[in-house]
Protein backbone atom coordinates (compact mmCIF):
# COMPACT_ATOMS: atom_id res chain seq x y z
CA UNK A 1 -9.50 7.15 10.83
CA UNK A 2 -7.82 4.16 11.33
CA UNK A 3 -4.16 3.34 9.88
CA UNK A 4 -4.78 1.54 7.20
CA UNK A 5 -6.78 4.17 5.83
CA UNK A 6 -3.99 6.68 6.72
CA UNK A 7 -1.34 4.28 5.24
CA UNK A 8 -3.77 4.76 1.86
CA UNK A 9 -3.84 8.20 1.85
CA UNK A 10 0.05 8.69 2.71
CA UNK A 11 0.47 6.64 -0.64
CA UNK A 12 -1.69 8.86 -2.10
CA UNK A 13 -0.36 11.85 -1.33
CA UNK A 14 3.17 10.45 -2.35
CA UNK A 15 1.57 9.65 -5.55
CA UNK A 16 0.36 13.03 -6.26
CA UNK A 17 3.36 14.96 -5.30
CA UNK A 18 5.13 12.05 -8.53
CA UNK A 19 2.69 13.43 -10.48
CA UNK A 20 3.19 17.08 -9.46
CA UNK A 21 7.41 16.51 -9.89
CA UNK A 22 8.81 18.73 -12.50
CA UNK A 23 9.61 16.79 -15.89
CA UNK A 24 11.93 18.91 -17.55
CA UNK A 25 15.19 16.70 -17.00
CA UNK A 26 15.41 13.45 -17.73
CA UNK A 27 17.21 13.32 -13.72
CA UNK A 28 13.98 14.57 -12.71
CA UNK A 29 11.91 12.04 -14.38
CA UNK A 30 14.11 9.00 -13.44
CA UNK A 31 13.84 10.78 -9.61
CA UNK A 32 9.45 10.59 -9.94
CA UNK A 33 9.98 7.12 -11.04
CA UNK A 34 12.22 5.68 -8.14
CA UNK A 35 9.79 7.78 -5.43
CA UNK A 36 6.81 6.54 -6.96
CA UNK A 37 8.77 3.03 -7.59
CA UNK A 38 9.83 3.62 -3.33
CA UNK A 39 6.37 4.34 -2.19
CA UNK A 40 4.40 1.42 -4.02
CA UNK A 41 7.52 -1.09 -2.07
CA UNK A 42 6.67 0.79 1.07
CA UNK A 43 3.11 0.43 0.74
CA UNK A 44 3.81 -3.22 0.42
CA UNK A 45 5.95 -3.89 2.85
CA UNK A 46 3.53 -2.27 5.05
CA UNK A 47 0.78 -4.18 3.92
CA UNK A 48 2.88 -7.68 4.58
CA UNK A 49 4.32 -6.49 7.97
CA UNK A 50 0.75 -5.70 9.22
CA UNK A 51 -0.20 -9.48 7.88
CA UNK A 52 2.47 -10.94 9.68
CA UNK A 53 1.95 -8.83 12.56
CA UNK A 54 -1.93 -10.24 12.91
CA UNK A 55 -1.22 -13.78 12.04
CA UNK A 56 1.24 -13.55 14.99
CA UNK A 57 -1.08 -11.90 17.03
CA UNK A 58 -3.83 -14.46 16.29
CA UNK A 59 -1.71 -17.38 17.04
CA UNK A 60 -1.21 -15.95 20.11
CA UNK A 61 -4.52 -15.31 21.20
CA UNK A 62 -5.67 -18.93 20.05
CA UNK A 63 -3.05 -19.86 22.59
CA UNK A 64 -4.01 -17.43 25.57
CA UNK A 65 -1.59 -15.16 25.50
CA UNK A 66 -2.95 -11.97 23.99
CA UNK A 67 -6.05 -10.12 24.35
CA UNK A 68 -8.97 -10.74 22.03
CA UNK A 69 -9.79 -6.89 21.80
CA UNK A 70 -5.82 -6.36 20.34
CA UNK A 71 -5.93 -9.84 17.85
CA UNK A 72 -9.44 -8.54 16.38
CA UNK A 73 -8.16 -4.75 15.50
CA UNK A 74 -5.29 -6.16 13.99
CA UNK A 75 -6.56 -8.33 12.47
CA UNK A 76 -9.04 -5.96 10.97
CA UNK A 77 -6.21 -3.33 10.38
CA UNK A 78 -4.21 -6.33 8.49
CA UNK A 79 -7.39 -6.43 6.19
CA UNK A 80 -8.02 -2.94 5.42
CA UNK A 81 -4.14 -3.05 4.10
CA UNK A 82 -4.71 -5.81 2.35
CA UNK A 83 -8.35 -4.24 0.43
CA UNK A 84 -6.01 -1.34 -0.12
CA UNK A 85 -3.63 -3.07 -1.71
CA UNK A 86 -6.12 -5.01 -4.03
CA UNK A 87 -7.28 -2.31 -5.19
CA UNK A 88 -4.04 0.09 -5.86
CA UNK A 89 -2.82 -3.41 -7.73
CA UNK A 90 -6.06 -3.21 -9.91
CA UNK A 91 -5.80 0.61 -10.69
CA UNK A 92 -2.30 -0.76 -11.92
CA UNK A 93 -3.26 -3.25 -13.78
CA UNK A 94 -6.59 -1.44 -15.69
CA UNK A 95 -4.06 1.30 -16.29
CA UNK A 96 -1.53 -0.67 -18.09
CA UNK A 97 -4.34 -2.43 -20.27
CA UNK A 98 -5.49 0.65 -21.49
CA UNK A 99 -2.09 1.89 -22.18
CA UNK A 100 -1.39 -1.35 -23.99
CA UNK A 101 -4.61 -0.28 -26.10
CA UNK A 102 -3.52 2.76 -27.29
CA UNK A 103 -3.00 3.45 -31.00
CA UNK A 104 1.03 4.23 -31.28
């Protein structure tokens, strides 16, 4: 399994045990939200510090100084983050348009 695919799942998980938070006080609730809020940034953050981390890498291995082997798997990690994050955005998005369809 490689790490993007465990960064996906660790987000997962964090989103399920949100969704498994008791909701019976409103400090409870406000609690899910920040830790679901605190995971999405994480996820993100991740996702943009793996970018970086390959575009650095690749520079340097245009220039000599890194190993081909290293730039490609980051490189490749960098866009399994980055499909991961796509698609988490676009579960977001569809979500909130069918929210915003609902009958009130």
């Amino acid at each position: 399994m490689t790490i993007g695919a465990i960064t996906a799942l660790d987000l997962l998980s964090s989103a399920r045990s949100v969704s498994s938070a008791p909701r019976s006080e409103p400090q409870a609730e406000a609690a899910s939200a920040t830790s679901f809020s605190a995971a999405l940034s994480r996820a993100a953050g991740g996702t943009v510090d793996k970018m970086q981390a390959a575009e650095a890498l690749a520079v340097d291995g245009l220039q000599g100084n890194a190993d081909m082997r290293a730039v490609v798997d980051a490189v490749m990690d960098a866009e399994q983050s980055l499909k991961a994050a796509i698609s988490i955005r676009d579960k977001i998005v569809q979500s909130y348009l069918e929210v915003s369809r609902m009958a009130i």
